[in-house]
Protein backbone atom coordinates (compact mmCIF):
# COMPACT_ATOMS: atom_id res chain seq x y z
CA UNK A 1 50.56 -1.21 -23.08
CA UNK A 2 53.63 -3.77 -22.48
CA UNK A 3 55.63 -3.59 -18.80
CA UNK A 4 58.99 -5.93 -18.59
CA UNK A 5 59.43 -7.13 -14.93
CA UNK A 6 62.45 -10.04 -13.85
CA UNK A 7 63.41 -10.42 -10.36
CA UNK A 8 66.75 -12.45 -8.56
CA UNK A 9 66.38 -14.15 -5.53
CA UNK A 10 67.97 -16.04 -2.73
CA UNK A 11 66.52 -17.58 0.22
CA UNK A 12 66.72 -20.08 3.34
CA UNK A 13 64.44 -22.54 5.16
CA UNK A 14 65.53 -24.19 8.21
CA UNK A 15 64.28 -27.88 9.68
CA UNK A 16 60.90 -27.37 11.89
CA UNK A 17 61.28 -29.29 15.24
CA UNK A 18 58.71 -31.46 14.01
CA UNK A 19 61.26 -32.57 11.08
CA UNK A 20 63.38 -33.10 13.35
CA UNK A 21 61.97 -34.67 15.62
CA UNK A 22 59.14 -36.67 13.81
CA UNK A 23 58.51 -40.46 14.78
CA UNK A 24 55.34 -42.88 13.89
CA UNK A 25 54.99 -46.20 12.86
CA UNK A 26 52.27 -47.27 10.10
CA UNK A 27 51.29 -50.76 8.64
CA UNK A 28 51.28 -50.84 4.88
CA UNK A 29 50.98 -53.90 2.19
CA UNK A 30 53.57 -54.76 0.19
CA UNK A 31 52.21 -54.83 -3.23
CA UNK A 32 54.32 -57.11 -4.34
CA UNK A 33 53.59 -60.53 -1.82
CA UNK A 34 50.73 -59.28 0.08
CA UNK A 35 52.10 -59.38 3.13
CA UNK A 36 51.92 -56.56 5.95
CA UNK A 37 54.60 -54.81 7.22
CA UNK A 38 55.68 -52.19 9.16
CA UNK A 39 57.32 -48.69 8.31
CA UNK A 40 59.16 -46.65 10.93
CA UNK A 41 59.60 -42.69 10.15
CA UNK A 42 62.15 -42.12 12.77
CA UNK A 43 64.35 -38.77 13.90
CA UNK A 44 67.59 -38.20 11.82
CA UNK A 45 68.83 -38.49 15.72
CA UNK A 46 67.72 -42.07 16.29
CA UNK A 47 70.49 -44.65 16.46
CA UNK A 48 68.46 -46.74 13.60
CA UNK A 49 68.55 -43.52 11.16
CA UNK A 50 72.36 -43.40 12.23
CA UNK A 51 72.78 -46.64 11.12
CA UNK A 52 71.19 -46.25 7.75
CA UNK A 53 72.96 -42.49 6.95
CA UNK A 54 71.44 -40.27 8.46
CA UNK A 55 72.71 -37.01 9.38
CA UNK A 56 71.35 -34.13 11.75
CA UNK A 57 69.38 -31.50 9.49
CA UNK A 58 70.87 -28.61 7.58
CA UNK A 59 68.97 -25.58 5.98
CA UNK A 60 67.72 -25.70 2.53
CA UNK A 61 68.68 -23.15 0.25
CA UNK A 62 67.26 -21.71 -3.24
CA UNK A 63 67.78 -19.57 -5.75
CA UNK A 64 65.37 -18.22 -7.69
CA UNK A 65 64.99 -16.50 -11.01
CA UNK A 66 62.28 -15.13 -13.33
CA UNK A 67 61.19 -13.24 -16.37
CA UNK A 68 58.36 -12.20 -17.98
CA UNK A 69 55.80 -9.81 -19.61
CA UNK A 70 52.86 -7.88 -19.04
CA UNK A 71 50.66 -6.74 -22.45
CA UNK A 72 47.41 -5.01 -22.65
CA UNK A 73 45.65 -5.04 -26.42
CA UNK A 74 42.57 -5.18 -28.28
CA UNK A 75 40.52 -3.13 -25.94
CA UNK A 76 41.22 -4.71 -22.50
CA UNK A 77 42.30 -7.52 -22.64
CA UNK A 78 45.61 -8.04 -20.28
CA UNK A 79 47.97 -11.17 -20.54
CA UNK A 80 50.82 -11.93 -18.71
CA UNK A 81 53.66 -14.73 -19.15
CA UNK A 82 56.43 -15.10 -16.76
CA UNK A 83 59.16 -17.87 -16.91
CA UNK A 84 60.56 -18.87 -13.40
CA UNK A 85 63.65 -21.27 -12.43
CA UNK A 86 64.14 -22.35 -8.80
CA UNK A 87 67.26 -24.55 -7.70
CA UNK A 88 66.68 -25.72 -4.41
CA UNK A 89 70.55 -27.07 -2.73
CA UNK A 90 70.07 -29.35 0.80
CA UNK A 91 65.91 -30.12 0.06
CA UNK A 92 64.49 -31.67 2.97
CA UNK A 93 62.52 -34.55 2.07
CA UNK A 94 61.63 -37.70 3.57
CA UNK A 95 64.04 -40.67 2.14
CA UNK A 96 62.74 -43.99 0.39
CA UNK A 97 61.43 -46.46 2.37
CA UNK A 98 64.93 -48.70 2.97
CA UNK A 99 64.51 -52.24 3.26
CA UNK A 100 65.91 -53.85 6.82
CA UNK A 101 67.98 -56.95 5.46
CA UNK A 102 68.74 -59.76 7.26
CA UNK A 103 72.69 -58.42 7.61
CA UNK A 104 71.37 -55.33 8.49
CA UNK A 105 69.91 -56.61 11.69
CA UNK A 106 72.84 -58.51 12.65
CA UNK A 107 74.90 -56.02 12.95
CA UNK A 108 71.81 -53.61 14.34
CA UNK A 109 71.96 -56.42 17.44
CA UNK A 110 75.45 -56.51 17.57
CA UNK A 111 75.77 -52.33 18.47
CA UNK A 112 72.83 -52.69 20.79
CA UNK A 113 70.19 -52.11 18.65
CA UNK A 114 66.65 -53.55 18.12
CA UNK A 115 65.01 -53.21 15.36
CA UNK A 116 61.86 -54.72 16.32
CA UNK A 117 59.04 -55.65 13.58
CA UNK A 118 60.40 -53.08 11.12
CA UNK A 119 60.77 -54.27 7.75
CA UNK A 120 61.56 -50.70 6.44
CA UNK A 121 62.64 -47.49 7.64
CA UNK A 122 62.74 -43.55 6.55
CA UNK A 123 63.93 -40.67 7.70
CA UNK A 124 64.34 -36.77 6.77
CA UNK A 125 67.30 -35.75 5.28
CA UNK A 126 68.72 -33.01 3.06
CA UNK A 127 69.85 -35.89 0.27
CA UNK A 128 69.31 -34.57 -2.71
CA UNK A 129 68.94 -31.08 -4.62
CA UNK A 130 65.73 -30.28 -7.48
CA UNK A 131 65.81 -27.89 -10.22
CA UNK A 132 62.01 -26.94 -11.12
CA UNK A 133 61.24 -24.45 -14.30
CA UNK A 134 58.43 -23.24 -16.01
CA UNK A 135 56.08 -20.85 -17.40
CA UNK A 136 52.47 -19.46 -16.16
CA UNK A 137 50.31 -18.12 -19.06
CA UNK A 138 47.22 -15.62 -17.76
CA UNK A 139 44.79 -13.91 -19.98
CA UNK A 140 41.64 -11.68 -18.79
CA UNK A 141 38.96 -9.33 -20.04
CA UNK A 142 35.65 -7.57 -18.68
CA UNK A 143 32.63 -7.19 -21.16
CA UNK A 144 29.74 -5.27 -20.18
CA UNK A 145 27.17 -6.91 -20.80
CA UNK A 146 23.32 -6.20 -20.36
CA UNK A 147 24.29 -3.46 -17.38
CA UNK A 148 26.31 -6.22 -15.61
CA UNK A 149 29.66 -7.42 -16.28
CA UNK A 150 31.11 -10.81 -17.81
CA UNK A 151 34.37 -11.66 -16.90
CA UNK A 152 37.21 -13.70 -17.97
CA UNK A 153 40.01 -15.68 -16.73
CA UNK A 154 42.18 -17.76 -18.76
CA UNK A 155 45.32 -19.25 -17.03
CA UNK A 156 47.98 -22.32 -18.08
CA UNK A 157 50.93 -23.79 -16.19
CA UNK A 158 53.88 -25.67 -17.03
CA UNK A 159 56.05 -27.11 -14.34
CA UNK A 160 58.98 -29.68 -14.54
CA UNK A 161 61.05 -30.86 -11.75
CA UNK A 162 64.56 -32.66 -11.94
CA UNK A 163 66.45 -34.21 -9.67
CA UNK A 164 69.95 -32.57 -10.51
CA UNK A 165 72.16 -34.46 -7.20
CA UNK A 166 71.44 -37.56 -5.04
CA UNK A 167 74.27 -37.56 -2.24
CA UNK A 168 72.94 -41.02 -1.27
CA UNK A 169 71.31 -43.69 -3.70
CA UNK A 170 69.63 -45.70 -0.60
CA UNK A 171 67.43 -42.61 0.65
CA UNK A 172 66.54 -41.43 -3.08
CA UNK A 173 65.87 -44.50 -5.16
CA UNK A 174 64.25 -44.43 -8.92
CA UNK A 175 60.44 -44.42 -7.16
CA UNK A 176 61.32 -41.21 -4.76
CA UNK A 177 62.81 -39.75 -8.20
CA UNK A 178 59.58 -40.71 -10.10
CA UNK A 179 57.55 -39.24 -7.28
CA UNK A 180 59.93 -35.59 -7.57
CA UNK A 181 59.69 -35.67 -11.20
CA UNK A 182 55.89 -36.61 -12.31
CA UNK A 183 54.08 -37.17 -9.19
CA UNK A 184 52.10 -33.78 -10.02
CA UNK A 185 50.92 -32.90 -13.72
CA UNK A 186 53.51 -30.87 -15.42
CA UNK A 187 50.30 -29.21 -17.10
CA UNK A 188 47.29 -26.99 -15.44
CA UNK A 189 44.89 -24.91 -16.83
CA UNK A 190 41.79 -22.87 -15.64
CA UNK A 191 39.03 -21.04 -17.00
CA UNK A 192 36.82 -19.20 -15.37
CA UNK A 193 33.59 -16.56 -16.18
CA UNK A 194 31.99 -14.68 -13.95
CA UNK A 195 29.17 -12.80 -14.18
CA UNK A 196 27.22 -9.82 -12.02
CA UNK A 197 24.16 -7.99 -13.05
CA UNK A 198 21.39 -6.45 -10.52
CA UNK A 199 20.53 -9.20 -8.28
CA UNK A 200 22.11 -11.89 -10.08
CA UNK A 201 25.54 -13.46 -10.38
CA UNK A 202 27.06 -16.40 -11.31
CA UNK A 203 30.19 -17.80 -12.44
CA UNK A 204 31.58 -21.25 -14.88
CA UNK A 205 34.78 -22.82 -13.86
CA UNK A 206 37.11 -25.50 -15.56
CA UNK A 207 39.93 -26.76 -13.85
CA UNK A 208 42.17 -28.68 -16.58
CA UNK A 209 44.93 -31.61 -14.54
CA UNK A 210 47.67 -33.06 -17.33
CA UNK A 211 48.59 -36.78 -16.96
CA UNK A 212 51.02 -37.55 -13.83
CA UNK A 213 52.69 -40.85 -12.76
CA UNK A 214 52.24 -42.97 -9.23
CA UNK A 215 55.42 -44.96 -8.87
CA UNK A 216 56.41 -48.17 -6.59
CA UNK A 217 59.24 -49.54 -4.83
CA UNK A 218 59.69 -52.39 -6.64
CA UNK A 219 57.88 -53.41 -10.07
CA UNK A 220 56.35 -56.59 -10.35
CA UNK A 221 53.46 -56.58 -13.06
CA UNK A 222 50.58 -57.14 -12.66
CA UNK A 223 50.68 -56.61 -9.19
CA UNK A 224 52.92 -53.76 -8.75
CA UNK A 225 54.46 -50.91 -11.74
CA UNK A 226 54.10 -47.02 -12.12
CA UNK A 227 50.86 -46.16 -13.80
CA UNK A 228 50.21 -43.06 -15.27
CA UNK A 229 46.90 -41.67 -15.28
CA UNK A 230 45.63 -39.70 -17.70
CA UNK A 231 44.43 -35.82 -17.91
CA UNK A 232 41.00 -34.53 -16.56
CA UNK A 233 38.59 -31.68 -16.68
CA UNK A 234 36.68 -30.55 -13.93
CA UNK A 235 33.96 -28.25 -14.16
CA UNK A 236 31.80 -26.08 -11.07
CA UNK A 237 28.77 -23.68 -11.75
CA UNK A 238 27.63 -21.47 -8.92
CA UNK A 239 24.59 -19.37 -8.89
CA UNK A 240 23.87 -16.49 -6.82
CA UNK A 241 20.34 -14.39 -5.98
CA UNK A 242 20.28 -11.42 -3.99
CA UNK A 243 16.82 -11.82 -2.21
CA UNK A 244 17.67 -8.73 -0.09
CA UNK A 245 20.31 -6.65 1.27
CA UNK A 246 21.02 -9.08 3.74
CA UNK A 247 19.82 -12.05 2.52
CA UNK A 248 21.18 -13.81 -0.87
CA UNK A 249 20.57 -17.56 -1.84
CA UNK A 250 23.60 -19.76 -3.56
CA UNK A 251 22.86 -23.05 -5.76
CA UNK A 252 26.04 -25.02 -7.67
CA UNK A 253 27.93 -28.05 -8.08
CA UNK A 254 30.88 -29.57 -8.47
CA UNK A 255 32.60 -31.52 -10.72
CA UNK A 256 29.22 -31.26 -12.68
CA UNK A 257 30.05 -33.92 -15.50
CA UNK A 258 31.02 -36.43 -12.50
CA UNK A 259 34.81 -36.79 -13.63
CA UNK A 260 37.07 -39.67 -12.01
CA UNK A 261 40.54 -40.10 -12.57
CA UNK A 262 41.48 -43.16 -13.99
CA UNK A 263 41.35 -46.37 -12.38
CA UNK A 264 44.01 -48.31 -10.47
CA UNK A 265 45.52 -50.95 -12.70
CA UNK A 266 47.96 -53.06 -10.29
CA UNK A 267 46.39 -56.04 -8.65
CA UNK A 268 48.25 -54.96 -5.36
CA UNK A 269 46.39 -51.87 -5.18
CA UNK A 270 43.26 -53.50 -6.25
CA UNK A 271 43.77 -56.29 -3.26
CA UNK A 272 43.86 -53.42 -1.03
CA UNK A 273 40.29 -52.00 -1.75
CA UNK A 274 42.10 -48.92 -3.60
CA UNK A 275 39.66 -48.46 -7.15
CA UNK A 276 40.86 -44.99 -7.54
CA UNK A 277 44.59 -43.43 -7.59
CA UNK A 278 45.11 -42.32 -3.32
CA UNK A 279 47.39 -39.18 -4.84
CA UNK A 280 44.93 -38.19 -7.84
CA UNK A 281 45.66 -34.16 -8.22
CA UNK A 282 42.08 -33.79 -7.74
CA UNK A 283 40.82 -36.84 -5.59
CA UNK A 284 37.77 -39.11 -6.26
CA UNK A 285 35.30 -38.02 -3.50
């Protein structure tokens, strides 16, 4: 009734073309004046990115470790708990958006270079390395239950990730470090029941997100500062009715109890039609 398993692990992943290769230009609105501006994502080749660092693309590289148990008790029930570690050396990431000064397109002009209408730029880069850890918690069971069968699915997550090496404080500042570190809940949790009997079935979900944290640039209450939203619950019921061999019919919803994440506090954001959190783990539509 109890299995040990651990497993060791090394691996690669090399830069796509399309990393290295990637280009556009988008307008966004700096939440601190107002005022538009644009952002150039440009190739780690271009003579700009040069300028500002950048180097050609190397390969990632991880290792991975983990540990954990499997136990079966009180008549069926099976949990599991495994801790995991992955260290991640050369991550390719997109940099901060870095601010085109004044200086900086002097001396653009004086190699040749035009900058344009860019007030920022970004590129990809292998500039920093991430530790993430955690644990995943699952418990199940299967009743019968009036000649069908009820099941269960209990499951929790914990995940943290650090930022354990910047190589270059311009293309990770302290809101790409936010954005590593609590961008995405550190908690999750689901529950689930399902249930089949004859011609019926049916199933209860809950999908649990733990508070996570939006971060700017620059901040600049009330118009611009990280906000961190709180935790949610989501919950879906599905029905299901087997008119016939080939025919069954399906009625649920989602998000029955009509849960939002919390709204948008900075003024910028608010100025910019944006009610709702753009990066909400579970959205607002």
């Amino acid at each position: 009734g109890l299995a040990f398993r651990a497993s060791v692990n090394t691996g690669f992943r090399a830069p796509t073309p399309g990393q290295a290769n990637v280009k556009e230009i988008a307008t966004n609105i700096d939440l601190v004046t107002g005022d538009l501006q644009l952002t150039a994502t440009l190739p780690p080749a271009d003579p700009i990115s040069q300028y500002f660092g950048s180097q050609p693309l190397e390969t990632e590289e991880s290792l991975n470790y983990s540990a954990g148990i499997v136990a079966q008790f009180l008549d069926g029930y099976t949990l599991t708990v495994d801790l995991f570690n992955i260290e991640v050396e050369n991550r390719i990431a997109l940099t901060s958006r870095i601010p085109i000064t004044a200086d900086d397109r002097t001396a653009l002009e004086a190699i040749g270079l035009d900058p344009g209408s860019f007030r920022t730029v970004r590129f990809l880069g292998n500039f920093f390395d991430t530790e993430t850890k955690g644990v995943d918690i699952v418990l199940s069971k299967t009743w019968a239950i009036n000649g069908g069968t009820l099941g269960m699915d209990l499951s929790a997550n914990f995940t943290e990730t650090e930022v354990t090496k910047i190589r270059d404080p311009r293309a990770v500042n302290r809101e790409r470090e936010v954005e590593v570190s609590d961008f995405n809940p550190d908690w999750r949790g689901f529950l689930a029941f399902n249930y089949a009997g004859g011609k019926w079935s049916g199933s209860v979900r809950a999908n649990y997100y733990g508070e996570w944290t939006d971060a700017v640039a620059t901040q600049a209450p009330p118009n611009a500062f990280d906000q961190t939203f709180g935790e949610a619950v989501l919950v879906d019921v599905q029905v299901n009715y087997e008119v016939s061999p080939w025919l069954s019919l399906t009625v649920g919803a989602d998000n029955i109890f009509d849960e939002y994440p919390d709204k948008d506090e900075r003024v910028g954001q608010q100025g910019n039609g944006i009610v709702y959190p753009q990066f909400s783990p579970f959205g607002f539509s």
